[in-house]
Protein backbone atom coordinates (compact mmCIF):
# COMPACT_ATOMS: atom_id res chain seq x y z
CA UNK A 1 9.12 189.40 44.37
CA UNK A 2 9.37 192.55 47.13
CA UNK A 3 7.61 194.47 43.34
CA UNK A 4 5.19 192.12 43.22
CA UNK A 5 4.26 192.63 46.65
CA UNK A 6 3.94 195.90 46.81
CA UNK A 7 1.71 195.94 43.81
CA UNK A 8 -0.31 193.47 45.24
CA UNK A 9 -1.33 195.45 48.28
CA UNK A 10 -4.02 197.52 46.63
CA UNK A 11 -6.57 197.07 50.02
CA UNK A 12 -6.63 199.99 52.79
CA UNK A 13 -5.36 198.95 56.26
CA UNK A 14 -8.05 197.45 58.32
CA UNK A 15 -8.77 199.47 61.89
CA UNK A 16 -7.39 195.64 63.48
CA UNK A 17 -4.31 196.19 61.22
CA UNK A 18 -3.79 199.85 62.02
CA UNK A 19 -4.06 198.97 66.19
CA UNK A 20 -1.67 196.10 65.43
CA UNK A 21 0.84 198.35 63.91
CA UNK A 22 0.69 201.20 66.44
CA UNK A 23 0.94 198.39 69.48
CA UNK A 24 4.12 197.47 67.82
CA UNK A 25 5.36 201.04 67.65
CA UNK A 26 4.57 201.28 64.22
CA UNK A 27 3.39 204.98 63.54
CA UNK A 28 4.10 207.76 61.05
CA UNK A 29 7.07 209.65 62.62
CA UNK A 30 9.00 212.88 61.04
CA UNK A 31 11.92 213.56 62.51
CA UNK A 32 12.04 217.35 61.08
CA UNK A 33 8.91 217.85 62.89
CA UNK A 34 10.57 216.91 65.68
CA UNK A 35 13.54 218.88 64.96
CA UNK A 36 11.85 222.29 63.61
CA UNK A 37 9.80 222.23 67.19
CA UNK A 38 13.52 221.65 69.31
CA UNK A 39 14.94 224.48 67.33
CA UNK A 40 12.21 226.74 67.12
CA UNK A 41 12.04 226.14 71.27
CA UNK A 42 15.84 227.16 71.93
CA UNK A 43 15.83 229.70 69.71
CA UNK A 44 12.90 230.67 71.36
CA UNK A 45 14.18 230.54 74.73
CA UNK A 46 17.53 232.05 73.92
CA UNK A 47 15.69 235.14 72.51
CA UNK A 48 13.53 235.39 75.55
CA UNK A 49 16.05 234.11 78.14
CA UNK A 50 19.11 235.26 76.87
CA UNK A 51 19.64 238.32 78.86
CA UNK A 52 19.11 236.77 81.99
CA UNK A 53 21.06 233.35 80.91
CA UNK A 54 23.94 236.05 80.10
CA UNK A 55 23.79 238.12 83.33
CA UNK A 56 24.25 234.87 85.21
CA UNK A 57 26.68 232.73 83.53
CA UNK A 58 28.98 235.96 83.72
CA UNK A 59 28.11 236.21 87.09
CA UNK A 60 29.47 232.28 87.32
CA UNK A 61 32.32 233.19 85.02
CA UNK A 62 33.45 235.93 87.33
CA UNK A 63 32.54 233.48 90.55
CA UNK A 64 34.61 230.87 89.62
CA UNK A 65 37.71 232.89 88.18
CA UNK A 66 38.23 234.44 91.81
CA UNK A 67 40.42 232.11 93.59
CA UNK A 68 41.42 232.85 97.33
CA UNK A 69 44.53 231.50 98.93
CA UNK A 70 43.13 228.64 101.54
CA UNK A 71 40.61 226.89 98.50
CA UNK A 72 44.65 227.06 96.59
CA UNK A 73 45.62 224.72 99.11
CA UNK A 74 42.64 222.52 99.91
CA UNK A 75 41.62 220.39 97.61
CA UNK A 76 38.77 219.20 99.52
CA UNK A 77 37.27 222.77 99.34
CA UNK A 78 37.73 222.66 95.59
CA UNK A 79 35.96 219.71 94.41
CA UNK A 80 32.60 221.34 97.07
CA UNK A 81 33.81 224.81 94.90
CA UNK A 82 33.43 222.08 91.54
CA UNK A 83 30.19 221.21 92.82
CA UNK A 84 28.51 224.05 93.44
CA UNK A 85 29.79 226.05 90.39
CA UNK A 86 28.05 222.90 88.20
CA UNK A 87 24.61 222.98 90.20
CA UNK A 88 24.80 226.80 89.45
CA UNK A 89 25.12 225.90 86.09
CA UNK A 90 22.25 223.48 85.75
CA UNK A 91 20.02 225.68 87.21
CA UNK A 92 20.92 228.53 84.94
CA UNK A 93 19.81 225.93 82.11
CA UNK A 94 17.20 224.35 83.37
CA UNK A 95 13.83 227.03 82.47
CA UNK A 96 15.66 226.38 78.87
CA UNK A 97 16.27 222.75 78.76
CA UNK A 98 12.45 221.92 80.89
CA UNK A 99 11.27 224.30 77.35
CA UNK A 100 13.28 221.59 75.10
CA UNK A 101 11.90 218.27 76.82
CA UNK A 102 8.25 219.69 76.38
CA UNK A 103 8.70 220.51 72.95
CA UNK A 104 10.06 217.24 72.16
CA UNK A 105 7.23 215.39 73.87
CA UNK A 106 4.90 217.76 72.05
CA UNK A 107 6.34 217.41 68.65
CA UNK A 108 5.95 213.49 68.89
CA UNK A 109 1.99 213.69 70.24
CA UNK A 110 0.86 215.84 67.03
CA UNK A 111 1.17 213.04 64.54
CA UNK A 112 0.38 210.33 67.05
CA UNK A 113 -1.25 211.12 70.13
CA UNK A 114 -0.07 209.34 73.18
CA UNK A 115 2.08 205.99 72.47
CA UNK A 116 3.55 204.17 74.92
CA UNK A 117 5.23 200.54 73.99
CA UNK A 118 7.78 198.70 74.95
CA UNK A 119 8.32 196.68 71.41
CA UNK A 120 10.47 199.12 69.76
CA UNK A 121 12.97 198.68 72.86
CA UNK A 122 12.93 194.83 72.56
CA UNK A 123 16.23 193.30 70.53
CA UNK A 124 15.76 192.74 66.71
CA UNK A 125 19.01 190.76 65.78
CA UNK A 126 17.79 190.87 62.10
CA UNK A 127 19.03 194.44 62.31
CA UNK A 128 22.16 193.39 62.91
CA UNK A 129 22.58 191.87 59.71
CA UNK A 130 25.25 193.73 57.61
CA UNK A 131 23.61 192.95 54.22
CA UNK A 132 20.10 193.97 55.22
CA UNK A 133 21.73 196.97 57.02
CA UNK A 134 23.02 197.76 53.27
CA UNK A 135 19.91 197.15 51.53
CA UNK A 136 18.29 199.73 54.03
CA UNK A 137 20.62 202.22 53.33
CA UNK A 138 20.41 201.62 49.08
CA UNK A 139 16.59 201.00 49.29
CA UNK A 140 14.00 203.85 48.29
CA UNK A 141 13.61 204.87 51.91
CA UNK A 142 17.14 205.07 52.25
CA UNK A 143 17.37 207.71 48.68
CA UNK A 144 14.35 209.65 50.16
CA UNK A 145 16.05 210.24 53.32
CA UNK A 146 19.56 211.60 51.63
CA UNK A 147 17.67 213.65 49.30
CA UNK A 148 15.81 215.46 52.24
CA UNK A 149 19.44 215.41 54.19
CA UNK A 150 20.95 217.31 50.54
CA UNK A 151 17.69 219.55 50.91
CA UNK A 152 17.80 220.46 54.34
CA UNK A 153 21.80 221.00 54.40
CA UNK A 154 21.08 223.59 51.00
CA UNK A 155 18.42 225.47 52.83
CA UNK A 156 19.49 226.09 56.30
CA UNK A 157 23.42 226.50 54.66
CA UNK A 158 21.77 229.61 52.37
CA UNK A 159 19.59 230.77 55.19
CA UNK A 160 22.73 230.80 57.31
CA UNK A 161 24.31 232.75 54.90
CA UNK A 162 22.04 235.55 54.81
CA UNK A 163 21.88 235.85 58.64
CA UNK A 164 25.61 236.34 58.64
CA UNK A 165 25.55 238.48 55.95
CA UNK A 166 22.61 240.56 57.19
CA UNK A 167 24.29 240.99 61.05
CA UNK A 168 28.08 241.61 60.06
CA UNK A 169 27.68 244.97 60.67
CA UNK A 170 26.62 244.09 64.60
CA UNK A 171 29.10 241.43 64.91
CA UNK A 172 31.96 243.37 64.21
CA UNK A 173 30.49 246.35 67.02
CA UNK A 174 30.63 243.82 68.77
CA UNK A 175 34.35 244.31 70.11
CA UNK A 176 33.82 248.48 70.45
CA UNK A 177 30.84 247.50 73.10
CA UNK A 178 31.21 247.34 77.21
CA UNK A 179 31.50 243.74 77.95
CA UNK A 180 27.99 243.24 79.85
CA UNK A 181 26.04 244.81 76.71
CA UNK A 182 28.27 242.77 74.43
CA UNK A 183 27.42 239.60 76.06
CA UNK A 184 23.99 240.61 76.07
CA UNK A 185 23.94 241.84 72.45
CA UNK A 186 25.87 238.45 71.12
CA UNK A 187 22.92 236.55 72.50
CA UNK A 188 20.24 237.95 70.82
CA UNK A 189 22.24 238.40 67.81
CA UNK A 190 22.29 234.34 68.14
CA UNK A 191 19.05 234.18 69.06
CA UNK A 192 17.24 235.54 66.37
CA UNK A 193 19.86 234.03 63.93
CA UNK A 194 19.18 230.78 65.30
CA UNK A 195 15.59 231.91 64.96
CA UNK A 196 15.88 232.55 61.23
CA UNK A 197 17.66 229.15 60.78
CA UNK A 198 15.36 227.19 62.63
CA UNK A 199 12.49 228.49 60.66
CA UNK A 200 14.21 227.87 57.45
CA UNK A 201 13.71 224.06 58.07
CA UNK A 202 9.85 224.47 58.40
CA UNK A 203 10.00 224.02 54.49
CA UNK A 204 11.52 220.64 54.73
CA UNK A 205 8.71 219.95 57.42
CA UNK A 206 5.83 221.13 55.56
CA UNK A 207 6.88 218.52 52.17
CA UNK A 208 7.98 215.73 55.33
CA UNK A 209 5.05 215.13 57.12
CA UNK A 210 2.37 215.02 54.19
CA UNK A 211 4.61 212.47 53.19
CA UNK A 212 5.61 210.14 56.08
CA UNK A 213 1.83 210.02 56.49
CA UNK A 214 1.56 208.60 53.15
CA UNK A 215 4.17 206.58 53.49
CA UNK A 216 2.98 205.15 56.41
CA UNK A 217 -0.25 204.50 55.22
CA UNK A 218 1.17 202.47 52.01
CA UNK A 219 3.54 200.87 54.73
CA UNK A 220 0.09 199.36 56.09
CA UNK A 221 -1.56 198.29 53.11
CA UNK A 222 -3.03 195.05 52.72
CA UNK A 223 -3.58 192.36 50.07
CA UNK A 224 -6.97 190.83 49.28
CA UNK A 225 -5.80 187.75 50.58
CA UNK A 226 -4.64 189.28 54.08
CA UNK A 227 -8.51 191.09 54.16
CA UNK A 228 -10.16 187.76 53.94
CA UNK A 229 -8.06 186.39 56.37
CA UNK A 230 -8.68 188.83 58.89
CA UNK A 231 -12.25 188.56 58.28
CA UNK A 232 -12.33 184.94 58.65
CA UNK A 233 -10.28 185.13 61.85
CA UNK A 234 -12.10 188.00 63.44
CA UNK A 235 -15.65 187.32 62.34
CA UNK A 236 -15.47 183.44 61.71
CA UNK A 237 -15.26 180.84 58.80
CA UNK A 238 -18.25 181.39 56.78
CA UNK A 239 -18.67 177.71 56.96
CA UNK A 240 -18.77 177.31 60.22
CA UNK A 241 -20.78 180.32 60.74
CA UNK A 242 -23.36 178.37 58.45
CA UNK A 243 -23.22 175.32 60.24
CA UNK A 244 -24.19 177.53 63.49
CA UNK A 245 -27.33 179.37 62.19
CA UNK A 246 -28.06 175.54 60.34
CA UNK A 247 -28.28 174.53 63.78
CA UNK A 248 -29.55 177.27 65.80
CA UNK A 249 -32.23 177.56 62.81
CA UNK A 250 -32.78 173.67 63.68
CA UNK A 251 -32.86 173.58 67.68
CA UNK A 252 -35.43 177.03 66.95
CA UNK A 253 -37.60 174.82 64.72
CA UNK A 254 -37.60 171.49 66.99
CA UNK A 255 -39.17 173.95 69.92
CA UNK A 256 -41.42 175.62 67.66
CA UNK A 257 -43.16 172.28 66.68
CA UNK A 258 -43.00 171.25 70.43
CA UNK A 259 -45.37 174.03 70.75
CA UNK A 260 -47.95 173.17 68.24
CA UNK A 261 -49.72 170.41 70.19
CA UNK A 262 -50.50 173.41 72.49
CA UNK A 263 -51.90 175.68 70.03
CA UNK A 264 -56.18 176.21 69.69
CA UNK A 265 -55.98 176.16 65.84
CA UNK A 266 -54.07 176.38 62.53
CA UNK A 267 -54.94 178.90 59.95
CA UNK A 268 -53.65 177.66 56.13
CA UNK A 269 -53.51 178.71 53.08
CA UNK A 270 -54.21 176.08 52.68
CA UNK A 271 -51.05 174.44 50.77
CA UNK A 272 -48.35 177.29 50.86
CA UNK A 273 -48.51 179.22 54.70
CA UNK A 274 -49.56 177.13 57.66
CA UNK A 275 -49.96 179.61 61.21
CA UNK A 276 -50.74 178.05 64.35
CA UNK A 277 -52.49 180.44 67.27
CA UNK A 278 -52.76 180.07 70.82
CA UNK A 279 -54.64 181.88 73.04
CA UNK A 280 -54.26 182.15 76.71
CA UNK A 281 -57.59 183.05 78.60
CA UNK A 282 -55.96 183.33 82.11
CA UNK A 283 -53.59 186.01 80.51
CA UNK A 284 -53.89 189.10 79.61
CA UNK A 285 -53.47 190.14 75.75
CA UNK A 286 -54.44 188.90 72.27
CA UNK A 287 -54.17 185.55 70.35
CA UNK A 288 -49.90 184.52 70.45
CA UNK A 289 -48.59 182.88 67.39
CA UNK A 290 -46.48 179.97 68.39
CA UNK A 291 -45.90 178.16 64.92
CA UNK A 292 -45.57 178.83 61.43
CA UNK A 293 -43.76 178.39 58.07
CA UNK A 294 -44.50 178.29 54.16
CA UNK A 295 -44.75 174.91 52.08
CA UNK A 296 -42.88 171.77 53.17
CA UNK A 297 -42.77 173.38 57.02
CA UNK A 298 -46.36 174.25 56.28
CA UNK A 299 -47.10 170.79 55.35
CA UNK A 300 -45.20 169.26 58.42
CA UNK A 301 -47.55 171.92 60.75
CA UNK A 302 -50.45 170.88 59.34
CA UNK A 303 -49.37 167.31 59.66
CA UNK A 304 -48.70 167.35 63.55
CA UNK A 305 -51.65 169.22 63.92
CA UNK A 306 -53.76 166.75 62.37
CA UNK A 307 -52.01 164.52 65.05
CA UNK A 308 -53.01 166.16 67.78
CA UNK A 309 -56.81 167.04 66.76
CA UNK A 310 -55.90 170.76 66.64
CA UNK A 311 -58.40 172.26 64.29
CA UNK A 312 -57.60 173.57 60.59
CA UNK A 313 -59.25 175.98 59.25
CA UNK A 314 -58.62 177.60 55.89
CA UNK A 315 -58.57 181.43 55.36
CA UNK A 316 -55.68 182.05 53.00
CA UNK A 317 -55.84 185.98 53.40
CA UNK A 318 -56.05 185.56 56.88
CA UNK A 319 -52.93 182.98 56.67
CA UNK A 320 -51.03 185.37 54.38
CA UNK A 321 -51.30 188.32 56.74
CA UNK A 322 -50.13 186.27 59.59
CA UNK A 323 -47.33 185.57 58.24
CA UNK A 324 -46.08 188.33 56.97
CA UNK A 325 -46.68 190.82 59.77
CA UNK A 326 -45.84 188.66 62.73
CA UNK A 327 -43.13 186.77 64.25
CA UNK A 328 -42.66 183.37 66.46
CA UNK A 329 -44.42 184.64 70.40
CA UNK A 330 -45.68 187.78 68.46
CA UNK A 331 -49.14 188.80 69.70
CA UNK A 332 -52.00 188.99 66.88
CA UNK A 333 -51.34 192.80 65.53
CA UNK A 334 -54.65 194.89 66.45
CA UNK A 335 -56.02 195.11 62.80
CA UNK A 336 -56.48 191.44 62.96
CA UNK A 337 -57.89 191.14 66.31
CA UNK A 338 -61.68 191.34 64.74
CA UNK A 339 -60.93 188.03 61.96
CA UNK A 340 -59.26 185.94 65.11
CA UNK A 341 -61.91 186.83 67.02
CA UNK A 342 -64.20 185.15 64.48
CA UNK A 343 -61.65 181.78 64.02
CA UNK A 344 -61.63 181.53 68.04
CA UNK A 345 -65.51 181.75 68.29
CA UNK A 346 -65.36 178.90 65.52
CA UNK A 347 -62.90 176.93 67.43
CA UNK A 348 -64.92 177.09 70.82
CA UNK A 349 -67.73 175.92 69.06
CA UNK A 350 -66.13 172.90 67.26
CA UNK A 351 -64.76 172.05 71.02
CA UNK A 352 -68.56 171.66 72.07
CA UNK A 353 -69.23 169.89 68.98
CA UNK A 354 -66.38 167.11 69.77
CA UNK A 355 -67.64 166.72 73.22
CA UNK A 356 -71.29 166.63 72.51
CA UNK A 357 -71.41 165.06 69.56
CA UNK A 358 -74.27 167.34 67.88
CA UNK A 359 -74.52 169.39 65.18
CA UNK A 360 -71.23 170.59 63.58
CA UNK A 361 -70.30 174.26 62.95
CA UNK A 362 -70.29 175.83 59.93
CA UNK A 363 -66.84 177.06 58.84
CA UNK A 364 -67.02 181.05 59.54
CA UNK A 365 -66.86 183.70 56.45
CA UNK A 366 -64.34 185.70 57.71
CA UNK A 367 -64.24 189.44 57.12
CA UNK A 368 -62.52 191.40 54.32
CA UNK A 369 -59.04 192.33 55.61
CA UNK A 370 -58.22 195.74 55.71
CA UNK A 371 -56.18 197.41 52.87
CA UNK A 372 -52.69 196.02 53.22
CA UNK A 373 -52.66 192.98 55.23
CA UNK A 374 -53.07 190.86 52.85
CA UNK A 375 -49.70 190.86 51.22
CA UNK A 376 -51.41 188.55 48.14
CA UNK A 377 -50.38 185.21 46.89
CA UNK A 378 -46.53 186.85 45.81
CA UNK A 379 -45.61 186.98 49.19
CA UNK A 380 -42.03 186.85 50.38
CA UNK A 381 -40.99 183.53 51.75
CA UNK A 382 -38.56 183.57 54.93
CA UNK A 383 -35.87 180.17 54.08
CA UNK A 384 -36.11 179.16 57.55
CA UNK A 385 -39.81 178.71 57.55
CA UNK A 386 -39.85 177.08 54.37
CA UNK A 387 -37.03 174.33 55.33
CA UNK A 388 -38.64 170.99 56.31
């Protein structure tokens, strides 16, 4: 089952996945890293430091060896002797160990960045288990971690070697030197061996991280299954989402035919596109279209238009264009502006035929379109304006 699992997790981890993970405490970590950079720090520091560090723990060695006759009989005056022989100490150490904090702080922010969680402190009794404590250790993580322990004990063991072989000839001086040179010259003799040895392990690093960053990324691989889950919970049930925009789609309708009794006149198609115009003389601008929609909506405009006297008129070029280069409160577009111009004027006139009761206006010839309005009788059909 844990195979089939694995293989099942073909899917990259989602970004919601990868902040889950790394609030959790989840994140690639190499402990070599981490090591190489202490190492390479004290080595460091004892190459840099170490003639100072020398001078003053002999000057501490010296310090405390000299014993007077009244701190022989008070102990009180030993214990504050104690006391200030180990503050001496610390401070001797401290430029070196401040060096080893920062590096180890360092190390951990150049795979990761800044992390801070309190997760990975919490209990996890499932640890505690001794057969999943076994399974860790015989799992593949568990072989991958021996084999780098066999690797890294083989090359810092041979690098070792070679450092002691390549300074015997200054370790055995050693003993012919003054004792303030020797103590200086057995510190950088460890320094720079340390140096050597520390660097050896920058091998192991350089196969290490590559890896733990793969590994981690497999870690947070996802199934299909887990993809469409997330999806669904962070963007929505699909169905649900259609039930919205069914009803947003239907409130946006309802108010669109509310505004149809107000319009001045309908342009059709006359069967297919229905676009009803309103234009506002107290306001500034062009013609506003407040309605429109393609065959059974189209039919239902025309229908409460006929309801509510609004005029028809049909100009299907003029209906085609409308619809395809405007939306709902869009204002007439400018290349228009002449042909509205032309179905107001008709409209006015109707309005003084209704009242009057003479003679009633011809229906106008409108205008050729210009190149491109006219998007033709293939015309792409929006679904919401064709719904009835």
């Amino acid at each position: 089952m844990a195979e089939d699992t694995e293989l099942e997790r073909t899917e990259p981890a989602s970004v919601r996945r990868r902040e889950q993970a790394r609030e959790e405490g989840q994140v690639a970590r190499s402990r070599e890293l981490s090591t190489l950079a202490l190492l390479l720090t004290a080595a460091g520091g004892l190459w840099s430091m170490g003639p100072a560090l020398a001078e003053r723990l002999s000057g501490l060695v010296r310090h405390g060896l000299q014993l007077d006759r009244a701190l022989a009989f008070d102990t009180e005056l030993m214990l504050l002797r104690l006391k200030d022989a180990s503050i001496d100490m610390l401070l001797a150490f401290s430029p070196l160990l401040a060096l080893l904090v920062t590096a180890g702080i360092a190390s951990a922010l150049l795979l990761n960045g800044w992390l801070f969680s309190f997760k990975p402190l919490m209990p996890d009794w499932g640890r505690m288990d001794p057969l999943k404590g076994l399974g860790r250790i015989v799992s593949r993580h568990g072989v991958i971690e021996m084999l780098k322990a066999i690797a890294k004990t083989i090359v810092v063991g041979c690098v070792a070697a070679w450092a002691i072989w390549h300074n015997r000839g200054a370790v055995l001086s050693l003993s012919a030197e003054p004792l303030d040179a020797g103590m200086t010259h057995l510190v950088h003799l460890l320094g720079s061996s340390f140096l050597v040895m520390a660097s050896s392990i920058a091998l192991v690093v350089a196969v290490d991280v590559p890896f733990q960053l793969w590994d981690h990324e497999r870690q947070l691989r996802m199934t299909r299954e887990e993809v469409r889950q997330e999806n669904k919970e962070s963007e929505g049930d699909p169905q649900v989402k259609s039930h919205i925009r069914s009803q947003q789609r239907e409130m946006a309708r309802r108010r669109m035919m509310a505004e149809i009794p107000k319009a001045d006149v309908v342009v059709t198609n006359p069967t297919h596109f229905a676009v009803a115009l309103r234009y506002d003389e107290t306001a500034a601008g062009a013609p506003r279209v407040v309605a429109k929609g393609a065959d059974l909506l189209a039919a239902r405009i025309r229908d409460l238009a006929e309801q509510h006297n609004i005029p028809i008129l049909q100009a299907p070029p003029l209906a085609r264009a409308l619809y395809r280069h405007t939306e709902l409160g869009d204002e007439v577009p400018a290349a228009l502006y002449s042909v509205v111009a032309e179905v107001l004027a008709y409209v006015y006139q109707l309005r003084r035929h209704r009242a009057s009761d003479g003679p009633a206006p011809k229906q106008p010839e409108l205008a050729m379109l210009a190149s491109g309005l006219d998007p033709g009788p293939n015309v792409e059909l929006d679904a919401e304006a064709v719904e009835a």
